[in-house]
N, C-alpha and C. Protein backbone atom coordinates (compact mmCIF):
# COMPACT_ATOMS: atom_id res chain seq x y z
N UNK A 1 4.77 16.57 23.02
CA UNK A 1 4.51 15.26 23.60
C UNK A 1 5.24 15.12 24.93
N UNK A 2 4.72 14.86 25.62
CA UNK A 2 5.36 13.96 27.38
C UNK A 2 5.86 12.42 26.83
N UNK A 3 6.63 12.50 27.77
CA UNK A 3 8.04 11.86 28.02
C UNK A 3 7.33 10.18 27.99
N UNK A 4 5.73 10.55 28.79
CA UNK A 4 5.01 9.07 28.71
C UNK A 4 4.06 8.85 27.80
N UNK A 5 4.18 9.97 26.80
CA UNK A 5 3.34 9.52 25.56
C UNK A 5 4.27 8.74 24.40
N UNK A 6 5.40 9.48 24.27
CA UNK A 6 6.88 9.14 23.33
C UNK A 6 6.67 7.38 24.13
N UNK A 7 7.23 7.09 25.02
CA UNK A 7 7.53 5.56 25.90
C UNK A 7 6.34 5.30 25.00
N UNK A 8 4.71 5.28 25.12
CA UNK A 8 3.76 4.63 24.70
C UNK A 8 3.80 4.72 23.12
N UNK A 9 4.49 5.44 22.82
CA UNK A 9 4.00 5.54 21.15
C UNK A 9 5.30 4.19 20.88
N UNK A 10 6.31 4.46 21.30
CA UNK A 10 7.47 3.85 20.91
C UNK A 10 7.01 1.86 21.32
N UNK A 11 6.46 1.79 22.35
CA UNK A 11 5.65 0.31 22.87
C UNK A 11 4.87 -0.05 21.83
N UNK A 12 4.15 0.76 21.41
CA UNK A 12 3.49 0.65 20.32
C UNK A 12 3.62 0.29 19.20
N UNK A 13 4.60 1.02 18.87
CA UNK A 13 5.43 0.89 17.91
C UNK A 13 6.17 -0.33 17.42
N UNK A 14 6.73 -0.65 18.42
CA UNK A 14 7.42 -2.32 18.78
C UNK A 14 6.78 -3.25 18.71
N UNK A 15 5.98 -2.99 19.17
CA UNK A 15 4.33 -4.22 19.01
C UNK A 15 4.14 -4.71 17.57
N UNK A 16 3.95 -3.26 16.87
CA UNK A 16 3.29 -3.80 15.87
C UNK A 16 4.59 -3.99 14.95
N UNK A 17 5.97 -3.79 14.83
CA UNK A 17 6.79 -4.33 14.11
C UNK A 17 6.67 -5.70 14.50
N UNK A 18 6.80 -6.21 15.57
CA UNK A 18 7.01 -7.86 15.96
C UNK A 18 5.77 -8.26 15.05
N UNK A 19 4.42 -8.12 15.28
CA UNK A 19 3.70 -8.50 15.16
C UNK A 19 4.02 -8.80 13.23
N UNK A 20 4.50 -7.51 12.92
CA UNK A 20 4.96 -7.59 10.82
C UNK A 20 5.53 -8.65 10.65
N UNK A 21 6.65 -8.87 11.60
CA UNK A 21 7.57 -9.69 11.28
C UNK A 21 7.04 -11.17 11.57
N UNK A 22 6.47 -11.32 12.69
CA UNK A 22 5.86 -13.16 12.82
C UNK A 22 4.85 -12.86 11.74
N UNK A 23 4.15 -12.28 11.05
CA UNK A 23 3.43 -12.38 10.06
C UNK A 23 3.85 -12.93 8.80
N UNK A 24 5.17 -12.22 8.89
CA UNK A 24 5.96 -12.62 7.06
C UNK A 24 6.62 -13.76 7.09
N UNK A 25 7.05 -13.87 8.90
CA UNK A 25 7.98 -15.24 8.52
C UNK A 25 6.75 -16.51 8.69
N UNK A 26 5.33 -16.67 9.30
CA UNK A 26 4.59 -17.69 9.20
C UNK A 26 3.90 -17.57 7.91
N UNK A 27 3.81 -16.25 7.16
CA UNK A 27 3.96 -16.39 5.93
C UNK A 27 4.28 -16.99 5.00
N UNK A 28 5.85 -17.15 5.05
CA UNK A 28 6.85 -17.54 4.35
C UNK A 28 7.32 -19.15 4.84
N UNK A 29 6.69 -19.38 6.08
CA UNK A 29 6.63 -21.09 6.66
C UNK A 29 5.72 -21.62 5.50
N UNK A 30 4.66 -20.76 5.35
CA UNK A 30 3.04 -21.63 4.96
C UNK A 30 3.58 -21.58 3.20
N UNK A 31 3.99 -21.00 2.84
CA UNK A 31 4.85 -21.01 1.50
C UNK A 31 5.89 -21.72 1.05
N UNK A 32 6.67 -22.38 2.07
CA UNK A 32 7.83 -22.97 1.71
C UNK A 32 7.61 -24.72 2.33
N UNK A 33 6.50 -24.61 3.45
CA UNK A 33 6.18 -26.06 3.76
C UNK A 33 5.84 -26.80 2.45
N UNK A 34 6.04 -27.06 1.83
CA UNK A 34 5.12 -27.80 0.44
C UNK A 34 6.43 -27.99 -0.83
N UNK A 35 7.00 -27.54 -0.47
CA UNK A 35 8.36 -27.36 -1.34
C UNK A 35 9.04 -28.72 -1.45
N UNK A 36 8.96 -29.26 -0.37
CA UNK A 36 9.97 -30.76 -0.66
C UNK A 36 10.98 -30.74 -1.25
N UNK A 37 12.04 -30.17 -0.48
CA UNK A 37 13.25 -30.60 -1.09
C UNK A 37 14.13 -31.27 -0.39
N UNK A 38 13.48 -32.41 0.21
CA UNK A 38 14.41 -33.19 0.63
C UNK A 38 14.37 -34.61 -0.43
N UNK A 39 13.41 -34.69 -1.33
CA UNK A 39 13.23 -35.74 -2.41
C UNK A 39 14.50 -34.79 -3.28
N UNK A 40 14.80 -33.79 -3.29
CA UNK A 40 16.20 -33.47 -4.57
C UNK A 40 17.01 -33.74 -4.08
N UNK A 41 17.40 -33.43 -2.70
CA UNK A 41 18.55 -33.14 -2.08
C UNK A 41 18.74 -34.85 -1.29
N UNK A 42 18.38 -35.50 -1.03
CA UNK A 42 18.37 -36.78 -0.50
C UNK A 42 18.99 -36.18 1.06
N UNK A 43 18.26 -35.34 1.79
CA UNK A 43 18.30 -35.25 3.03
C UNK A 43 17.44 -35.57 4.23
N UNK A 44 17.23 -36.13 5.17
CA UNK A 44 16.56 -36.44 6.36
C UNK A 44 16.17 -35.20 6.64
N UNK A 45 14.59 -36.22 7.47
CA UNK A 45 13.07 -35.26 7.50
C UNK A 45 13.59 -33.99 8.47
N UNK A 46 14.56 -34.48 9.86
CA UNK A 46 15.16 -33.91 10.56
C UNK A 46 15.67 -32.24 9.78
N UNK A 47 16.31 -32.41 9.14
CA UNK A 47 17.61 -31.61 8.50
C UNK A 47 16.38 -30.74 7.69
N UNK A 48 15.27 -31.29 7.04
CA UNK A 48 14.54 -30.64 6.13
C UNK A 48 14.00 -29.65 7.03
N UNK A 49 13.38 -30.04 8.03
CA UNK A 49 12.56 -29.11 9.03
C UNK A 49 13.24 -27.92 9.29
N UNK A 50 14.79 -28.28 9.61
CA UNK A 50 15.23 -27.23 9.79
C UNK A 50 15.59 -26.32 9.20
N UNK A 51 15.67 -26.87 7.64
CA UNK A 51 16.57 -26.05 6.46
C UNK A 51 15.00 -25.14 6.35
N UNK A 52 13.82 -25.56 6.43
CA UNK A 52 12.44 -25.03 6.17
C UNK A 52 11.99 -23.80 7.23
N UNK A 53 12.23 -23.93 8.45
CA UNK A 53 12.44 -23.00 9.55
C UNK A 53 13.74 -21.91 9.22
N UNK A 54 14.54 -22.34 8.89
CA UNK A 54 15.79 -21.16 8.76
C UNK A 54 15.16 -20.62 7.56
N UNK A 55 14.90 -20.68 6.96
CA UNK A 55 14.28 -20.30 5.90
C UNK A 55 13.49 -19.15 6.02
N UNK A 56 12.15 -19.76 6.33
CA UNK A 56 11.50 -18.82 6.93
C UNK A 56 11.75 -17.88 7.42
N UNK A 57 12.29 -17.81 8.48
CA UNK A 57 12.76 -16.72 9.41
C UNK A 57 13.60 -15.93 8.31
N UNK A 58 14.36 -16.29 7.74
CA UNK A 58 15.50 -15.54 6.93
C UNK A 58 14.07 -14.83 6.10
N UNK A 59 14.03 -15.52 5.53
CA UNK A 59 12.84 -14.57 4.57
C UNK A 59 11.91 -13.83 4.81
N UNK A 60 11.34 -13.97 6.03
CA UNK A 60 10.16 -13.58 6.60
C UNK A 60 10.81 -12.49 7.34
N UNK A 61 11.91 -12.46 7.82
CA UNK A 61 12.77 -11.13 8.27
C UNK A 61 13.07 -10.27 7.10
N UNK A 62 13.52 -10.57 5.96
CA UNK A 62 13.72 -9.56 5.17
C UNK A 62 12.67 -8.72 4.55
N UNK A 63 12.01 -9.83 3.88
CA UNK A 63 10.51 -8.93 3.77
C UNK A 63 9.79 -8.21 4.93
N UNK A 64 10.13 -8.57 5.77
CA UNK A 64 8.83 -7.83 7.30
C UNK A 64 10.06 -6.41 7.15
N UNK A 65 11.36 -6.52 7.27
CA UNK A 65 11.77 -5.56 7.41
C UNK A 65 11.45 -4.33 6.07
N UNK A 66 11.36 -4.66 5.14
CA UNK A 66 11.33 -4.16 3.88
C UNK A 66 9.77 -3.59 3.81
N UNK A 67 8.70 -4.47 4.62
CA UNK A 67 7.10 -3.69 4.65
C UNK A 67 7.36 -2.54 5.79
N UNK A 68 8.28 -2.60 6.75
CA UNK A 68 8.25 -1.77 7.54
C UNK A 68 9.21 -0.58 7.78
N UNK A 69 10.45 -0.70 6.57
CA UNK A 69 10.91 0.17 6.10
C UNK A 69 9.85 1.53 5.05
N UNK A 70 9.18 0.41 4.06
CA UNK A 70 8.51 1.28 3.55
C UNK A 70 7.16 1.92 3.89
N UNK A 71 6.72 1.37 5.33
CA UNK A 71 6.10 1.96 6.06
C UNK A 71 6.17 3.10 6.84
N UNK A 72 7.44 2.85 7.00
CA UNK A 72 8.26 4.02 8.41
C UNK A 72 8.44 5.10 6.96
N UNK A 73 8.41 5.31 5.89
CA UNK A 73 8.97 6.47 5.00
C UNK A 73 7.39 6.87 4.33
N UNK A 74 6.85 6.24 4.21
CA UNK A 74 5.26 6.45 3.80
C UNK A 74 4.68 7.43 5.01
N UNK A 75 4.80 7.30 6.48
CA UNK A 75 4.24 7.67 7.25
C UNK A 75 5.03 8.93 8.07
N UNK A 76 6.58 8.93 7.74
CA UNK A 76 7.33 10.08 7.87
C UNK A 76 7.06 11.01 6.72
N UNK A 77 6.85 11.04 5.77
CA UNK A 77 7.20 12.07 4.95
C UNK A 77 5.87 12.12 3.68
């Protein structure tokens, strides 16, 4: 391989991890919007949004990383 195929494979590459990862965490938005837990917790709509966004992301990062761990070993070996 040339030096500008490696750069393009690796662009590539990057692409489509981002792309895993906003997948799992709007995933994991569309899964956890509906949850309501600000009726348990007696917290403002404010505070909920955000506890619902951190969320997401937290989750939607671990799993995206975990499809693309076991992607990267499926496709190495």
């Amino acid at each position: 391989m040339k030096n500008g195929d490696i750069m393009e494979f690796l662009n590539i590459n990057s692409l489509l991890e981002l792309a895993i990862q906003l997948f799992f965490i709007g995933l994991a938005f569309w899964s956890l919007i509906d949850i309501h837990l600000e009726r348990q917790f007696k917290m403002h709509l404010n505070q909920y949004r955000v506890l619902i966004l951190l969320l997401s992301i937290t989750i939607g990062y671990i799993v995206g990383s975990f499809f693309i761990w076991v992607l990267n070993i499926t496709i190495n070996h």
